[in-house]
C-alpha atoms as a PDB file:
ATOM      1  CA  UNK A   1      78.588 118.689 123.140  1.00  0.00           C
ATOM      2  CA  UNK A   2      77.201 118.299 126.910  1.00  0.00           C
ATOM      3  CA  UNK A   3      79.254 117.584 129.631  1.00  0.00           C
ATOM      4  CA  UNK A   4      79.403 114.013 130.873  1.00  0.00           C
ATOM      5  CA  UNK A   5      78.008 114.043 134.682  1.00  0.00           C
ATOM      6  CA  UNK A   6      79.874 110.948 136.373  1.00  0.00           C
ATOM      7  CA  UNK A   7      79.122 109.637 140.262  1.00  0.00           C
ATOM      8  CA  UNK A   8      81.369 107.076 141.416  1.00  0.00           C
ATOM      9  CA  UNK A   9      80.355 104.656 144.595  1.00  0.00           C
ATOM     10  CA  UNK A  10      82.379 103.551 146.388  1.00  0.00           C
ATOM     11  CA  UNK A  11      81.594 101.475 150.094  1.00  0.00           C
ATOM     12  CA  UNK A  12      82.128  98.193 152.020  1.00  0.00           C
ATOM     13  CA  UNK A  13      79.647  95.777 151.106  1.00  0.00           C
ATOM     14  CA  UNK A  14      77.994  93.531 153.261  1.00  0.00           C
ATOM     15  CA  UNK A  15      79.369  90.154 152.369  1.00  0.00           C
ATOM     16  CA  UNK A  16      75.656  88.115 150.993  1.00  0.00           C
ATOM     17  CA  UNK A  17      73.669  90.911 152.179  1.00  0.00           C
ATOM     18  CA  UNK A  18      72.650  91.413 148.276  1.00  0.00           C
ATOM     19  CA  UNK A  19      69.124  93.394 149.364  1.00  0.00           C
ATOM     20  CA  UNK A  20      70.836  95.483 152.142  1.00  0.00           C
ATOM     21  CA  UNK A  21      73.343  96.157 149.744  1.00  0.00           C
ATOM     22  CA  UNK A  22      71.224  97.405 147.050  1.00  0.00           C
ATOM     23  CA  UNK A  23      69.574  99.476 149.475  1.00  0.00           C
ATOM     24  CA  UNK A  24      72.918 101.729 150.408  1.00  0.00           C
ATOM     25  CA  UNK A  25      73.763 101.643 146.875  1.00  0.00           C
ATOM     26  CA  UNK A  26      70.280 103.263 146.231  1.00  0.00           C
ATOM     27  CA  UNK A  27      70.555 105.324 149.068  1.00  0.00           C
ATOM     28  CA  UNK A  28      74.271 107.007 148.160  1.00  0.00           C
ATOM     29  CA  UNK A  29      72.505 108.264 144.814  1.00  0.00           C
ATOM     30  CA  UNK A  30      69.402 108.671 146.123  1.00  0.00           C
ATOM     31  CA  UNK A  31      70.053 112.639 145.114  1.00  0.00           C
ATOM     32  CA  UNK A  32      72.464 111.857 142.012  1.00  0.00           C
ATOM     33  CA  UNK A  33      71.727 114.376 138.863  1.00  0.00           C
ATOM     34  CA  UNK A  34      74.159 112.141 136.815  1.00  0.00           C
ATOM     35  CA  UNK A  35      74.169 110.541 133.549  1.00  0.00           C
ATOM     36  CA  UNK A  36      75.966 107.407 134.639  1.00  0.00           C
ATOM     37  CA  UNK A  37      76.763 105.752 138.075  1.00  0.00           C
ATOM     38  CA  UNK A  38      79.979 103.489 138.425  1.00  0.00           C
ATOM     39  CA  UNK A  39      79.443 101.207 141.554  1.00  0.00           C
ATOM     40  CA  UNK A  40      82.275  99.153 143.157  1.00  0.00           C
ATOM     41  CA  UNK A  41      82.840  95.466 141.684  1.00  0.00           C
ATOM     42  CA  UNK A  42      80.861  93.157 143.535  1.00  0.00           C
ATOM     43  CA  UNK A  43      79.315  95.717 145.851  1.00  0.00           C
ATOM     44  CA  UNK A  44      75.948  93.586 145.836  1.00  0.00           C
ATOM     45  CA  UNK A  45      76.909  90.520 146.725  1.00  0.00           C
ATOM     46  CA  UNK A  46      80.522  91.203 149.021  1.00  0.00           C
ATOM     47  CA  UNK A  47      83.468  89.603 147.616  1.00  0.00           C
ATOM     48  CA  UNK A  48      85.443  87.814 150.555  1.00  0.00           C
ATOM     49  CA  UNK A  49      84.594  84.369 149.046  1.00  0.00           C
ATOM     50  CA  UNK A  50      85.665  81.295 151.372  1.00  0.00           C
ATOM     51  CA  UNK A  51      84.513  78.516 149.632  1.00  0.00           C
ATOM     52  CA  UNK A  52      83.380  77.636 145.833  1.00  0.00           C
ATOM     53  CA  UNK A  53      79.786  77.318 147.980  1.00  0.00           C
ATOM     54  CA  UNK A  54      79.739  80.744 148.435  1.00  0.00           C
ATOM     55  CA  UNK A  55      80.756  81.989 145.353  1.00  0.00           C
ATOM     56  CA  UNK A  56      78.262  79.925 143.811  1.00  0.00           C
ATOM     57  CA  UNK A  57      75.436  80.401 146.296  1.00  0.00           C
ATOM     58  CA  UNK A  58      75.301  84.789 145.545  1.00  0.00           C
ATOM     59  CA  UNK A  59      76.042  84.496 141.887  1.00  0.00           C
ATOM     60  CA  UNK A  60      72.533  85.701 139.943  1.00  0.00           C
ATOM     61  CA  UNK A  61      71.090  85.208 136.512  1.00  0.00           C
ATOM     62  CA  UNK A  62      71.052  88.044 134.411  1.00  0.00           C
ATOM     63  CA  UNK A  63      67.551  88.883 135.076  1.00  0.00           C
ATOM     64  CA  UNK A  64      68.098  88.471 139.169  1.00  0.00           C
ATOM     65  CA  UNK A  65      67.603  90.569 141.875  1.00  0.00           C
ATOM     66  CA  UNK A  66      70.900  92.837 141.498  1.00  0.00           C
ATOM     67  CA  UNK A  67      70.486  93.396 137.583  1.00  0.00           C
ATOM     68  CA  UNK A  68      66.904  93.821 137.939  1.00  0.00           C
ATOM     69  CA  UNK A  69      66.750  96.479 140.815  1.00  0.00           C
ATOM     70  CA  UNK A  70      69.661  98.726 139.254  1.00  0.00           C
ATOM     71  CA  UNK A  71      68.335  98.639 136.331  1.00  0.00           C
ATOM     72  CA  UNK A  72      64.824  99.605 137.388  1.00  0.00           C
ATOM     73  CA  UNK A  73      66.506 102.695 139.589  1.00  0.00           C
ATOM     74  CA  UNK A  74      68.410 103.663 136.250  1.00  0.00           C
ATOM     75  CA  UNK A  75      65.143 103.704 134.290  1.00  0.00           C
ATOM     76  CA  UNK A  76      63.444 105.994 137.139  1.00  0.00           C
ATOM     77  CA  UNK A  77      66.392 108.107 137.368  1.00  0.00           C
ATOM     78  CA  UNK A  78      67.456 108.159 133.832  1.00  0.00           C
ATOM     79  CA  UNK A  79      70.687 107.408 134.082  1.00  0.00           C
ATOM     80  CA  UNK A  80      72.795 104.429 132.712  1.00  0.00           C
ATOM     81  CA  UNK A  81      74.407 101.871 135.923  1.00  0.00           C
ATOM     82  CA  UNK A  82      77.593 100.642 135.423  1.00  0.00           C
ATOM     83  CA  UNK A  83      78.849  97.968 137.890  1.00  0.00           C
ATOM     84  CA  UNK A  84      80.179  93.898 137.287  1.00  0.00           C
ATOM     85  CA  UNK A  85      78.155  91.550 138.847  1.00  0.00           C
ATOM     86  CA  UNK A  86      79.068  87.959 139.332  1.00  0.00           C
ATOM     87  CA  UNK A  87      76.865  86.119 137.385  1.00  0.00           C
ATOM     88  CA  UNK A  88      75.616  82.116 137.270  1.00  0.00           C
ATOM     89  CA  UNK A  89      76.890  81.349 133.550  1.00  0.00           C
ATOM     90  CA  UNK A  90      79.903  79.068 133.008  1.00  0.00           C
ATOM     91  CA  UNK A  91      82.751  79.837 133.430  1.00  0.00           C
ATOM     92  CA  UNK A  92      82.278  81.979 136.088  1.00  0.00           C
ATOM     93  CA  UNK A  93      83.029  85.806 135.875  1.00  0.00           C
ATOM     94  CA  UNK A  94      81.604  89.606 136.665  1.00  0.00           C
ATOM     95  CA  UNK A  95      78.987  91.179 133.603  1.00  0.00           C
ATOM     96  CA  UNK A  96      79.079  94.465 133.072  1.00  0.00           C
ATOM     97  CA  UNK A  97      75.633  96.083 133.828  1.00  0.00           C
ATOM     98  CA  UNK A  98      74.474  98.734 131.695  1.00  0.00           C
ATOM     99  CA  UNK A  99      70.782  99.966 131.164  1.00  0.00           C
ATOM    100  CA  UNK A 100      71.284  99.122 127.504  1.00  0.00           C
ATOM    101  CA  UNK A 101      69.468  95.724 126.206  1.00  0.00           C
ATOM    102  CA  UNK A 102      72.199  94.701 123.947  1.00  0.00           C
ATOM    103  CA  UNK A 103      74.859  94.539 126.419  1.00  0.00           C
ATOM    104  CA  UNK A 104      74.239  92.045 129.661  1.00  0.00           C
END
């Protein structure tokens, strides 16, 4: 059996900086020979929340900008992302992302 490779990411997001943040998250693996990456909960979107607004204003669809760019960088890199993203559905909570299709 092969050896699991693991990076774990760990920074301060910018609070609703969702593209910058994707950015540094790309950028910290930029070099990564892993399997799987384990970003930070929340680390696209912040997660100082003041109002209900602003918690409703960053959370994304399944298919939005977060799920969709860490996916694509796991498909180029071949490895599986794992992070919880809040998401729009009702009630409100963080999916797990992982590059397989039957889990959202």
């Amino acid at each position: 059996m092969r050896a699991l490779k693991l990076a774990v990411v760990q920074f301060t997001p910018q609070f609703g900086k969702i593209r910058r943040n994707l950015n540094r998250n790309a950028d910290l693996v930029s070099d990564a020979d892993v399997d799987l990456i384990v970003y930070s909960e929340l680390c696209t979107s912040g997660y100082l929340f003041e109002t209900r607004d602003e918690l409703e204003s960053l959370a994304e669809k399944a298919d939005g900008a977060s799920f969709d760019f860490l996916r694509q960088r796991a498909r180029n890199k071949s490895f599986n992302p794992f992070n919880h993203i809040l998401n729009d559905r009702k009630p409100r909570h963080y999916s797990p992302l992982t590059d397989r299709p039957d889990i959202s």
